[in-house]
N, C-alpha and C. Protein backbone atom coordinates (compact mmCIF):
# COMPACT_ATOMS: atom_id res chain seq x y z
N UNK A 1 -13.90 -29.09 25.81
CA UNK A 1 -15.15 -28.40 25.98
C UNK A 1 -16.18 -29.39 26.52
N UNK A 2 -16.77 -28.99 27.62
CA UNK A 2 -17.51 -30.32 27.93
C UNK A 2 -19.00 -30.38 26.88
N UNK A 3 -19.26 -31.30 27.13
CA UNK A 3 -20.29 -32.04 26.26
C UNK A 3 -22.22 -31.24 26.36
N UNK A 4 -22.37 -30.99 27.25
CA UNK A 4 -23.65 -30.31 27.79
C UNK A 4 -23.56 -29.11 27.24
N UNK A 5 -24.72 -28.78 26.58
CA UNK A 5 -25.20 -27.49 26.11
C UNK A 5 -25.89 -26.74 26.68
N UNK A 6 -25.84 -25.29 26.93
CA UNK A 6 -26.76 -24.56 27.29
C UNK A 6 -27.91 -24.26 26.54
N UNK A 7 -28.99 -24.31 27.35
CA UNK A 7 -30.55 -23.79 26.47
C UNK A 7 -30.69 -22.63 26.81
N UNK A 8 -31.16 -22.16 25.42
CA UNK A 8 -31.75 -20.91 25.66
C UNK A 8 -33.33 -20.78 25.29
N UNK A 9 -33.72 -19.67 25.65
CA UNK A 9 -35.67 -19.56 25.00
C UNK A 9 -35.64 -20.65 23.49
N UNK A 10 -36.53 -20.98 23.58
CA UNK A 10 -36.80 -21.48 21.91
C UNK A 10 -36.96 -20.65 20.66
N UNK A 11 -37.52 -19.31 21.09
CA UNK A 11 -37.64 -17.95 20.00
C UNK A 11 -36.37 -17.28 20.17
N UNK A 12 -35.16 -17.71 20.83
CA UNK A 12 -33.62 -16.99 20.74
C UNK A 12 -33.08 -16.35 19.53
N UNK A 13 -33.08 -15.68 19.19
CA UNK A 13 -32.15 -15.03 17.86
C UNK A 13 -30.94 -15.60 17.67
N UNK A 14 -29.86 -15.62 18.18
CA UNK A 14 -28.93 -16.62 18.67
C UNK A 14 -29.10 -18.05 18.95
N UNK A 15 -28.14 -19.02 18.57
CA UNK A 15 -28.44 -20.26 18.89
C UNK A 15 -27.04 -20.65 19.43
N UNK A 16 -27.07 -21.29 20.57
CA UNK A 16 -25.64 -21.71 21.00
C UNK A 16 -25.10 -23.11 20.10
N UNK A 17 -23.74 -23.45 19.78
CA UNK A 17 -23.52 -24.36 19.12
C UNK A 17 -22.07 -25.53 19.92
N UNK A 18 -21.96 -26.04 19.68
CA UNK A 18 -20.79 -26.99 19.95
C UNK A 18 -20.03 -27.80 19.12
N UNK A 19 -18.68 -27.51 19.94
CA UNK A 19 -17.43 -27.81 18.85
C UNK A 19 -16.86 -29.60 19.22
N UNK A 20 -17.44 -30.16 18.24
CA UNK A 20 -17.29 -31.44 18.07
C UNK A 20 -15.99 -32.60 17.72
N UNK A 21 -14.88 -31.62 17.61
CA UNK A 21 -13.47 -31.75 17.65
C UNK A 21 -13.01 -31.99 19.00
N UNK A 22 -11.47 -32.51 18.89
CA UNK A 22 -10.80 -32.16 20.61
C UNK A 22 -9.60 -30.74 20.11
N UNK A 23 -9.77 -30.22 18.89
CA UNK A 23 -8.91 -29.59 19.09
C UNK A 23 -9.29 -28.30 17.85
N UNK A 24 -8.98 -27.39 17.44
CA UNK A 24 -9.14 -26.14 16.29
C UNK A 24 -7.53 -25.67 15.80
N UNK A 25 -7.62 -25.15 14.48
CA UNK A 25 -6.30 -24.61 13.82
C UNK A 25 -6.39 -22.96 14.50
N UNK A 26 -4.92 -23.14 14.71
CA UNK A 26 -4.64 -21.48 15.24
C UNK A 26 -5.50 -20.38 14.72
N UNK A 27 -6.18 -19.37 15.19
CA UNK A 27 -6.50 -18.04 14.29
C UNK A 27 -5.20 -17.11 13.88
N UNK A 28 -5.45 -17.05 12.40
CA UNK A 28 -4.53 -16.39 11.81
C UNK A 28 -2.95 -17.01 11.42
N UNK A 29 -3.31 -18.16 11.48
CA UNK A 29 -2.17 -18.91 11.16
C UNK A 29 -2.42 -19.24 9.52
N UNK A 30 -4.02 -19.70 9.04
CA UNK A 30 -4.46 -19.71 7.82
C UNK A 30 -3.65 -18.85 6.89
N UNK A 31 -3.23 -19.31 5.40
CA UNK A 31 -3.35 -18.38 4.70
C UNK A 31 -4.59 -17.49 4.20
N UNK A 32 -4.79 -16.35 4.14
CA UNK A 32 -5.79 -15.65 3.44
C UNK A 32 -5.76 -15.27 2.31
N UNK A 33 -7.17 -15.52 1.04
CA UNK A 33 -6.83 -14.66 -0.27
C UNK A 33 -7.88 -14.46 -0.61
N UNK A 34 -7.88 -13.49 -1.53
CA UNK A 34 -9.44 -12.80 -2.18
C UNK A 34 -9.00 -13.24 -3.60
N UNK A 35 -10.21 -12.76 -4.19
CA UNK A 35 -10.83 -12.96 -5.60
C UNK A 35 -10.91 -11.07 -6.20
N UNK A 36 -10.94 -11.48 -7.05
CA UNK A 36 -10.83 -10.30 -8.31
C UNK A 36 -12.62 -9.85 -7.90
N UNK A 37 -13.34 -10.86 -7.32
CA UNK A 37 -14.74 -10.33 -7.38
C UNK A 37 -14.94 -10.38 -6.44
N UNK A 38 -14.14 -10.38 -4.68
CA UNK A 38 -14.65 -10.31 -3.72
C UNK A 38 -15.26 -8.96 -3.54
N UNK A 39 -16.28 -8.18 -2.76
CA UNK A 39 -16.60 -7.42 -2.35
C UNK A 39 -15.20 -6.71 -1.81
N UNK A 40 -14.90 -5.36 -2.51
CA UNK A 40 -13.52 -4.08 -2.00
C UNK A 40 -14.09 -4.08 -0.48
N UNK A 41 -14.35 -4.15 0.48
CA UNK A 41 -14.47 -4.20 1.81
C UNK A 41 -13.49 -5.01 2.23
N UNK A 42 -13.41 -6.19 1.98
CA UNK A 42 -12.58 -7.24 2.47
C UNK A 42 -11.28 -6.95 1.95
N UNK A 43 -10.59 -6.27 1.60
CA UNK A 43 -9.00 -5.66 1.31
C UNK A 43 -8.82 -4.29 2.29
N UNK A 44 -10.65 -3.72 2.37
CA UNK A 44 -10.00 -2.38 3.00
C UNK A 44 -9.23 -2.20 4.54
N UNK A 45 -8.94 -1.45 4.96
CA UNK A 45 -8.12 -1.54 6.45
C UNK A 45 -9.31 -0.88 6.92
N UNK A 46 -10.27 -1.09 8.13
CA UNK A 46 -11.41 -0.04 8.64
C UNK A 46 -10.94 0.19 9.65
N UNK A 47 -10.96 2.19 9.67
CA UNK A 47 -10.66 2.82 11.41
C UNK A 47 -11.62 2.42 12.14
N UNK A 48 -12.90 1.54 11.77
CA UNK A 48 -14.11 0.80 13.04
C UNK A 48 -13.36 0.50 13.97
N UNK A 49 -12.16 -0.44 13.03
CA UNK A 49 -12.06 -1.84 13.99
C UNK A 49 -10.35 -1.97 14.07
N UNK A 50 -10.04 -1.01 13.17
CA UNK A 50 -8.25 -0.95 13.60
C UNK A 50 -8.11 0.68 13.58
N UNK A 51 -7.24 0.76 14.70
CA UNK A 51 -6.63 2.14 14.74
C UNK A 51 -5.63 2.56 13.45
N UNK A 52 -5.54 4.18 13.30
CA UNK A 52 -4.74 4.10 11.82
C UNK A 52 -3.43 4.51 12.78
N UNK A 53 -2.22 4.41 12.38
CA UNK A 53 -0.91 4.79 12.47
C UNK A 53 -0.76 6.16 12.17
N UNK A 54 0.24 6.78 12.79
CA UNK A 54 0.05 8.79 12.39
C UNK A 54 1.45 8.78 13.11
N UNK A 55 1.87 9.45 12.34
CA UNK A 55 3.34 10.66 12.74
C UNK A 55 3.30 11.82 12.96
N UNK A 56 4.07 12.51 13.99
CA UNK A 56 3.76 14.26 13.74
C UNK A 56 4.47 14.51 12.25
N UNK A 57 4.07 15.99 11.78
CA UNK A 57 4.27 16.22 10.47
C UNK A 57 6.06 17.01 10.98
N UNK A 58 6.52 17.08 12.63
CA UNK A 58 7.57 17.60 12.82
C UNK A 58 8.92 16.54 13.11
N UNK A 59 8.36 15.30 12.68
CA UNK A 59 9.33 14.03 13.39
C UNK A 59 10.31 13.97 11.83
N UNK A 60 11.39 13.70 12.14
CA UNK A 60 12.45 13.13 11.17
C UNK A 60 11.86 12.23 10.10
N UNK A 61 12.29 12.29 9.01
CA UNK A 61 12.45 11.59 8.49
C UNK A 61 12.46 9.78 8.69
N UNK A 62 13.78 9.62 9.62
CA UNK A 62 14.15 8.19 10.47
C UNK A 62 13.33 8.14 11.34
N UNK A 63 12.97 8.60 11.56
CA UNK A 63 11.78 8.79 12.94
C UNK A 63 10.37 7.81 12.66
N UNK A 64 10.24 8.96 11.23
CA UNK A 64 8.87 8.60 11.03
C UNK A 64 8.81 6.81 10.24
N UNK A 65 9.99 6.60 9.79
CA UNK A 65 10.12 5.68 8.99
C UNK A 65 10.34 4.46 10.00
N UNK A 66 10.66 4.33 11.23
CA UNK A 66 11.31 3.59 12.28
C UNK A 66 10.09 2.99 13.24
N UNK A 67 9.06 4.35 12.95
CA UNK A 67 7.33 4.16 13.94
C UNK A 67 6.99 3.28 12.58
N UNK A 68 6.64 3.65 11.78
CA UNK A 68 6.27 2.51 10.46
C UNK A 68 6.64 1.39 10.26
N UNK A 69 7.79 1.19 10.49
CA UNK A 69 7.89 -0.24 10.75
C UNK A 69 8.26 -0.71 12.07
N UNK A 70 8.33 -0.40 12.86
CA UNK A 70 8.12 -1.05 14.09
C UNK A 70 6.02 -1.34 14.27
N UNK A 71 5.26 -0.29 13.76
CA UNK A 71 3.96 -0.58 13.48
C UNK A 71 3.09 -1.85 12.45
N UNK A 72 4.84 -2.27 11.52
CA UNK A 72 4.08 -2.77 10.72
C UNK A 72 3.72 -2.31 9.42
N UNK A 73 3.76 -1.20 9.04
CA UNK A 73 3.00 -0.56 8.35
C UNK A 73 3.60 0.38 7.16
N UNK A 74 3.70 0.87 5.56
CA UNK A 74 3.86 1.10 4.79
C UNK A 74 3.41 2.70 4.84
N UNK A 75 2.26 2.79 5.48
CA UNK A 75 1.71 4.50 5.23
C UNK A 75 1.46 5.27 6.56
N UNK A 76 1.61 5.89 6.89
CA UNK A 76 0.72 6.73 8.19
C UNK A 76 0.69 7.83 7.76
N UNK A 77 -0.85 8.29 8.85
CA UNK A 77 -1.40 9.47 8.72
C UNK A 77 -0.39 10.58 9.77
N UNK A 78 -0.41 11.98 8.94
CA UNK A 78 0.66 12.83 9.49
C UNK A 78 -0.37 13.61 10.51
N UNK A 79 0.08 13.92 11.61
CA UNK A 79 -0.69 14.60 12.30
C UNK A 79 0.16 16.00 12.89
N UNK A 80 -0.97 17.22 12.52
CA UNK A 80 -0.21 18.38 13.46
C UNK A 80 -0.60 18.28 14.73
N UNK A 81 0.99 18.61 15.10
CA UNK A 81 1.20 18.56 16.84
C UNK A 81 -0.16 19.88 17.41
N UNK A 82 -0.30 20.78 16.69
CA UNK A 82 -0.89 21.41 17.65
C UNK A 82 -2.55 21.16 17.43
N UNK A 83 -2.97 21.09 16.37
CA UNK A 83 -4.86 20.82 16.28
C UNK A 83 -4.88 19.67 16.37
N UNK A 84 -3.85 18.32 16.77
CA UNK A 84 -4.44 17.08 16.77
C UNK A 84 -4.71 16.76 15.35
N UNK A 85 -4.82 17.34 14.14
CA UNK A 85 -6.15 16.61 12.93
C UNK A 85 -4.76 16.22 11.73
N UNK A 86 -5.28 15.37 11.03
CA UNK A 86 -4.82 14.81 9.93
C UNK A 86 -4.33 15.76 8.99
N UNK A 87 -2.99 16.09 8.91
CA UNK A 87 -2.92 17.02 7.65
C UNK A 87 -2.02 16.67 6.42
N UNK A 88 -1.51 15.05 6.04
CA UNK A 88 -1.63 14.24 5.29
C UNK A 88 -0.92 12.95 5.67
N UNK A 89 -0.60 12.48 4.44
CA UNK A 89 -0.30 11.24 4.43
C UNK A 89 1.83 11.11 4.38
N UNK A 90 2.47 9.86 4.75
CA UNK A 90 3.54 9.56 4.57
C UNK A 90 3.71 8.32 4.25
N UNK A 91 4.46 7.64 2.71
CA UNK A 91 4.79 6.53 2.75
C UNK A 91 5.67 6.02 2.60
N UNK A 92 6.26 4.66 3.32
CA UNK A 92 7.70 4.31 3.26
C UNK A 92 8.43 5.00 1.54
N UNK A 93 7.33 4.50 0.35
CA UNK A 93 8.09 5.36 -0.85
C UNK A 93 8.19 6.74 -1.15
N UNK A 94 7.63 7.35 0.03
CA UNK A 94 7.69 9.10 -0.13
C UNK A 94 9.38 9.07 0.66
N UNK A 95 9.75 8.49 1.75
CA UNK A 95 10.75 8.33 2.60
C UNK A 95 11.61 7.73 2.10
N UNK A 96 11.79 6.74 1.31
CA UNK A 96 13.17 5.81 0.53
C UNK A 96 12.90 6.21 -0.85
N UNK A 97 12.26 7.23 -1.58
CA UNK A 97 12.09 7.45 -3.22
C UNK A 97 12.95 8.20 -3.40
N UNK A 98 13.02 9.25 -4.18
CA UNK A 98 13.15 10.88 -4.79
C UNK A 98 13.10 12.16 -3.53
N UNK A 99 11.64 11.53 -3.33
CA UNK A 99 11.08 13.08 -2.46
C UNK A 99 12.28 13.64 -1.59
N UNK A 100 12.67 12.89 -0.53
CA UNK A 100 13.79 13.78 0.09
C UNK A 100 15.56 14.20 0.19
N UNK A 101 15.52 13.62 -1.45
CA UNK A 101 16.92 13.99 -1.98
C UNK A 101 16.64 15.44 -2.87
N UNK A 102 15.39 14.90 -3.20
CA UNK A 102 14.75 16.51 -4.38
C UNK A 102 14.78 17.75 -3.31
N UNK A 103 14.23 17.51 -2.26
CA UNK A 103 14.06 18.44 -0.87
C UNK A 103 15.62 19.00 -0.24
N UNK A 104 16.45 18.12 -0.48
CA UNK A 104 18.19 18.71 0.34
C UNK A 104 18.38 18.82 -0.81
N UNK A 105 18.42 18.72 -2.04
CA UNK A 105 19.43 19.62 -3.27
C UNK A 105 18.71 21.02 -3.42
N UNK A 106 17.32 21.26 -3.31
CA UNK A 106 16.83 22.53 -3.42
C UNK A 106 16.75 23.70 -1.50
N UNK A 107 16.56 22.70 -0.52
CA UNK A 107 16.96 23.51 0.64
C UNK A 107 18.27 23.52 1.48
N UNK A 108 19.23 22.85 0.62
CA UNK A 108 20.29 22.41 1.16
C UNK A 108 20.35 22.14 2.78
N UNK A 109 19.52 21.59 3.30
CA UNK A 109 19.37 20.75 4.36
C UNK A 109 19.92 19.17 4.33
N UNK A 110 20.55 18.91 5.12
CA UNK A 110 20.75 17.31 5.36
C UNK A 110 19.67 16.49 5.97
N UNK A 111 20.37 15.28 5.32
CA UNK A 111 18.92 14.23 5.95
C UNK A 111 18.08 13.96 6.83
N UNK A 112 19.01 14.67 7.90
CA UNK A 112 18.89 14.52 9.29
C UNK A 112 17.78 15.57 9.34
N UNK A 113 17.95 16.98 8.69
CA UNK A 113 17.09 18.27 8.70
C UNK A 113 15.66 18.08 8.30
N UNK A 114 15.43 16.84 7.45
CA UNK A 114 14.07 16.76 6.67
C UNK A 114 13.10 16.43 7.64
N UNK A 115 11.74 16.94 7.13
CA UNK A 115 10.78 16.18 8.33
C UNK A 115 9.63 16.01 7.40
N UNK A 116 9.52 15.14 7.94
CA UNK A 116 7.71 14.70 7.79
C UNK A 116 6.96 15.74 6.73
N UNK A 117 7.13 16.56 7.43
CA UNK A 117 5.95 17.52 6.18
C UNK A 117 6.57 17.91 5.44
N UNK A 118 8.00 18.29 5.15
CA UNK A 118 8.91 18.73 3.98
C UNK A 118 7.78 17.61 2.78
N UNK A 119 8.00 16.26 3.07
CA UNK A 119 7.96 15.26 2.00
C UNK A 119 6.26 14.69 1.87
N UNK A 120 5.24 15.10 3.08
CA UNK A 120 4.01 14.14 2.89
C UNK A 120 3.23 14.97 1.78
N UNK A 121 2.45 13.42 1.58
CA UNK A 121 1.15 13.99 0.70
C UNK A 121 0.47 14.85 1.58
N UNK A 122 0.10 16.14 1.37
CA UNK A 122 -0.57 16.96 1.96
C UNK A 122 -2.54 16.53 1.29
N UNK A 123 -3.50 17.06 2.31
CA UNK A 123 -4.54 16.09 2.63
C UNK A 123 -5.49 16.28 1.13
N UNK A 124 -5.42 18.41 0.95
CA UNK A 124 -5.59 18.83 -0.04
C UNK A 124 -5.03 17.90 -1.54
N UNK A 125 -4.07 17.28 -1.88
CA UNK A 125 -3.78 16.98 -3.16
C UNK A 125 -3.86 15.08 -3.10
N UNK A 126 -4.55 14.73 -2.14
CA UNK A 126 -4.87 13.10 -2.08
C UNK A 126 -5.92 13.12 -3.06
N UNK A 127 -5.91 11.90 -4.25
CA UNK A 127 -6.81 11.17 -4.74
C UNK A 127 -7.58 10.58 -3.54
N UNK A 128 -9.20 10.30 -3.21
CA UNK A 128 -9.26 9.11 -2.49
C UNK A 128 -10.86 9.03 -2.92
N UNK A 129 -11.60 8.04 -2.39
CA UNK A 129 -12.71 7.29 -2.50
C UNK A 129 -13.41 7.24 -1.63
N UNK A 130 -15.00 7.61 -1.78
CA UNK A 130 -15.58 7.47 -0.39
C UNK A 130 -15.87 6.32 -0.75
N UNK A 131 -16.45 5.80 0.68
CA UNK A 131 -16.70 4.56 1.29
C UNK A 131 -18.30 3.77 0.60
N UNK A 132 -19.01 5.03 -0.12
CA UNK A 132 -20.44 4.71 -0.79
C UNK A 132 -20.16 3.78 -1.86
N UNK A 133 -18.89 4.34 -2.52
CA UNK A 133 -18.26 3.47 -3.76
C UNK A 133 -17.73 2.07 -3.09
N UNK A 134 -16.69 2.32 -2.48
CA UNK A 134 -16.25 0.73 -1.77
C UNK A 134 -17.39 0.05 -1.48
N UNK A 135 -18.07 0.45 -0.91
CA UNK A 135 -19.25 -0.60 -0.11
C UNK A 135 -19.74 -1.45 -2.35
N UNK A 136 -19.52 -0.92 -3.13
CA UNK A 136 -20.72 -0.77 -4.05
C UNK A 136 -19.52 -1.79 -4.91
N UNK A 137 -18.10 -1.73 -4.91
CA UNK A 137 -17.00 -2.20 -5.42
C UNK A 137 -16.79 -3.67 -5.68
N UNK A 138 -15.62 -4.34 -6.52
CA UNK A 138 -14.89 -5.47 -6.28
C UNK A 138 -13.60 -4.99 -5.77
N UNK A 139 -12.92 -6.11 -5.47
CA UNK A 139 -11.33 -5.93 -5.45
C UNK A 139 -10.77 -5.90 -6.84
N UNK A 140 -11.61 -6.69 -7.38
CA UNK A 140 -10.94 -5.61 -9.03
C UNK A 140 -10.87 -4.51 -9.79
N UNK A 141 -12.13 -3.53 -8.46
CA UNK A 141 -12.36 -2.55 -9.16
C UNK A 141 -11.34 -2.14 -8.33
N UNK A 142 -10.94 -2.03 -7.08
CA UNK A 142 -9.65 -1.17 -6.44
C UNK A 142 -8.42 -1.49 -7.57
N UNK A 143 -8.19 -2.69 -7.78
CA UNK A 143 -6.84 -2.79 -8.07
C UNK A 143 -6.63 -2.31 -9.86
N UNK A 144 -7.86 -2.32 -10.32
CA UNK A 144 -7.71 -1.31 -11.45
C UNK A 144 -7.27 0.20 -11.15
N UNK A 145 -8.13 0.38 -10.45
CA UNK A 145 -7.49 2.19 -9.64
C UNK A 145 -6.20 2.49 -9.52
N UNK A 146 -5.58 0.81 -8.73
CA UNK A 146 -4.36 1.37 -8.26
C UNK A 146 -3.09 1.15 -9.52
N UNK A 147 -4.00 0.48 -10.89
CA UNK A 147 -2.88 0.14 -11.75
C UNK A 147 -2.85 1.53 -12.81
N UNK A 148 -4.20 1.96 -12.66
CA UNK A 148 -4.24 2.87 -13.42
C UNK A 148 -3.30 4.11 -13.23
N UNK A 149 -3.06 4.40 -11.95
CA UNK A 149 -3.06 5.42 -11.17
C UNK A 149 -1.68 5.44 -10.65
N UNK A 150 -0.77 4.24 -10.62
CA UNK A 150 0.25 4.51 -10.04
C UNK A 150 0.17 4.80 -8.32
N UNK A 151 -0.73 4.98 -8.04
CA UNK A 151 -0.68 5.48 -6.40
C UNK A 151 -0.48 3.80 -5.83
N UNK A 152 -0.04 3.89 -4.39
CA UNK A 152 0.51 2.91 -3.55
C UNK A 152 -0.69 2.93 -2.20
N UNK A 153 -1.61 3.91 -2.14
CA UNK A 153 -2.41 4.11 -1.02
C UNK A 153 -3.43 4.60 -1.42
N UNK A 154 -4.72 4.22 -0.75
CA UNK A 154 -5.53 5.23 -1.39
C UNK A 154 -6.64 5.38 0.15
N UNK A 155 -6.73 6.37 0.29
CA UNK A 155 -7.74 6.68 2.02
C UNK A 155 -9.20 6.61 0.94
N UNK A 156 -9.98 6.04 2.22
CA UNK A 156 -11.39 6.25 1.65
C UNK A 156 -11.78 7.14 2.97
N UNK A 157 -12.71 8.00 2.29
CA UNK A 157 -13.37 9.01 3.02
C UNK A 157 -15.03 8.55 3.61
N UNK A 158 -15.83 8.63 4.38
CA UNK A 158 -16.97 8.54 4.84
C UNK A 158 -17.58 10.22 5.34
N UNK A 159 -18.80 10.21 5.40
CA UNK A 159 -19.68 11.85 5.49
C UNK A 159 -20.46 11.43 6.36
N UNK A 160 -20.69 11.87 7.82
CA UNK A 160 -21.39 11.32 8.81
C UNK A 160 -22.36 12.25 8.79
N UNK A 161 -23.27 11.95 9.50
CA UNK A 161 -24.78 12.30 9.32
C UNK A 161 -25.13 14.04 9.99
N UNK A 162 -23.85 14.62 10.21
CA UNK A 162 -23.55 16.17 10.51
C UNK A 162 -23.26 16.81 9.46
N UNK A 163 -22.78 16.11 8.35
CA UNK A 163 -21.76 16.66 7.22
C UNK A 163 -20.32 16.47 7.43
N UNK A 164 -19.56 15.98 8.51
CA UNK A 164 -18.84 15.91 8.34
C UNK A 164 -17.70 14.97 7.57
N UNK A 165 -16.68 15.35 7.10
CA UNK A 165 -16.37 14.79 5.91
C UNK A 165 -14.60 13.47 7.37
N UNK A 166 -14.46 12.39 7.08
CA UNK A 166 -13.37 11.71 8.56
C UNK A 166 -12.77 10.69 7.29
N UNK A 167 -12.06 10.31 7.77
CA UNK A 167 -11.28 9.01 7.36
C UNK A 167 -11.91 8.12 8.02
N UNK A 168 -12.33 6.87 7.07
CA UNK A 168 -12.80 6.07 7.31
C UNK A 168 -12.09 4.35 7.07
N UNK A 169 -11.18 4.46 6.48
CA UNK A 169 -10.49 3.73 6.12
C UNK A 169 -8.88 3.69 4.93
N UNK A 170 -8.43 2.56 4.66
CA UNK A 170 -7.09 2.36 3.93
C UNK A 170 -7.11 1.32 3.04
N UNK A 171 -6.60 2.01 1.74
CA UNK A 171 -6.87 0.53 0.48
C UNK A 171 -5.15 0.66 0.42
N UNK A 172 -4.19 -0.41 0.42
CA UNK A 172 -3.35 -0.76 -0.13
C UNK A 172 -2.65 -1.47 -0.86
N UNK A 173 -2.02 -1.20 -1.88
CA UNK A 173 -1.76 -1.82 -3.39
C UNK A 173 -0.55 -2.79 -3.22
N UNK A 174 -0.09 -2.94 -1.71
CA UNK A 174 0.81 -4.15 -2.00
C UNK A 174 -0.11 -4.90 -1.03
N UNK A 175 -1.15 -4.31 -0.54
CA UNK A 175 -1.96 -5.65 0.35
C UNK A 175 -2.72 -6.50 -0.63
N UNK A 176 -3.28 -5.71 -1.75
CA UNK A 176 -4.46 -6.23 -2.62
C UNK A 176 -3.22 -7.43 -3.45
N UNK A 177 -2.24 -7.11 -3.96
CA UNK A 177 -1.58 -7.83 -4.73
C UNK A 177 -1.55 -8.92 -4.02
N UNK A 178 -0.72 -9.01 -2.54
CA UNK A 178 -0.83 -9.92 -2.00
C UNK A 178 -1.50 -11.06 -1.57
N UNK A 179 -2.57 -10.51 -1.32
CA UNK A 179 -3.96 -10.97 -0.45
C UNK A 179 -4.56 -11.94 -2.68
N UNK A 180 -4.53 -11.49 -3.88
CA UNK A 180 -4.88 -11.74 -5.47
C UNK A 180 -3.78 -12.91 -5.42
N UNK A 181 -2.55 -13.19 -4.59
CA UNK A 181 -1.23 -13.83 -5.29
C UNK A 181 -1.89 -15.52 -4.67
N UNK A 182 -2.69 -15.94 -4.71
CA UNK A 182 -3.23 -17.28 -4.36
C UNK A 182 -2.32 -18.42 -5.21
N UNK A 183 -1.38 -18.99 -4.36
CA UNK A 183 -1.00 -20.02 -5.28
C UNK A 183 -1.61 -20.87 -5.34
N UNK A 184 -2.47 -21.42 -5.01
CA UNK A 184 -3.25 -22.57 -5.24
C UNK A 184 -4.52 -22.20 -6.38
């Protein structure tokens, strides 16, 4: 980086700075960890700034489980093919649990037959949290929720200034564990 700084006005809001090293550690190479009292923001996943993952509610079973992890990802939002909108949730443990062996002994369908919405949380029977509480939270207060509760996901909801009620974000209970497991 060469050595000369740019000036700006003297009343700048901004101040330009310089990196006094010849070299910086990778981004995201760091380990990351929170505290039991960090502010619940910093665990949440935000649709601001990351897109959420979604399956149709008509894709397989393998299907839906195959976009999930090729994404990365433990939960996605189910989407109907025809209104576009969220009409619930799927998680790798709704897909490798109970749910779709309980589903072929009572519709005698094979594995292959199951889909997506046979097994998701439908949007109606989600626990979730608006975002007034998170903002107001610790990460200890999520991970009490999620011990209490048994749930593996939890959507937080936001109410935009129309009334309307959107997904606003994703709390997850093997991220929080993870993110708490600080060996040092």
């Amino acid at each position: 980086m060469p050595n000369t700084m740019l000036k700006l006005k003297p009343n700048a809001k901004l101040k330009l700075n310089s990196v006094q090293n010849d070299h910086l550690p990778i981004p995201g190479f760091e380990p990351w960890y929170v505290r039991a009292t960090n502010p619940a923001l910093s665990v949440m996943i935000d649709f601001r700034t990351r897109s959420s993952v979604t399956v149709a509610e008509m894709a397989t079973l393998d299907d839906a489980l195959e976009h999930m992890k090729h994404a990365g990802v433990r939960c996605a939002f189910v989407v109907d093919e025809n209104e576009k909108t969220v009409v619930g949730m799927l998680t790798a443990y709704d897909i490798l649990g109970e749910k779709p062996q309980r589903h072929m002994h009572f519709t005698r369908l094979s594995h292959d037959e199951v889909l997506v919405r046979d097994i998701m949380q439908k949007v109606r029977d989600w626990s979730l949290v608006d975002i007034n509480d998170i903002e107001q939270s610790t990460v200890g207060d999520v991970l009490e929720v999620f011990n209490e509760t048994g749930l593996t996901h939890l959507p937080v909801m936001e109410t935009t200034e129309n009334g309307e009620i959107r997904l606003r974000g994703l709390l997850s209970f093997a991220k929080v564990k993870r993110l708490l497991a600080n060996p040092g």
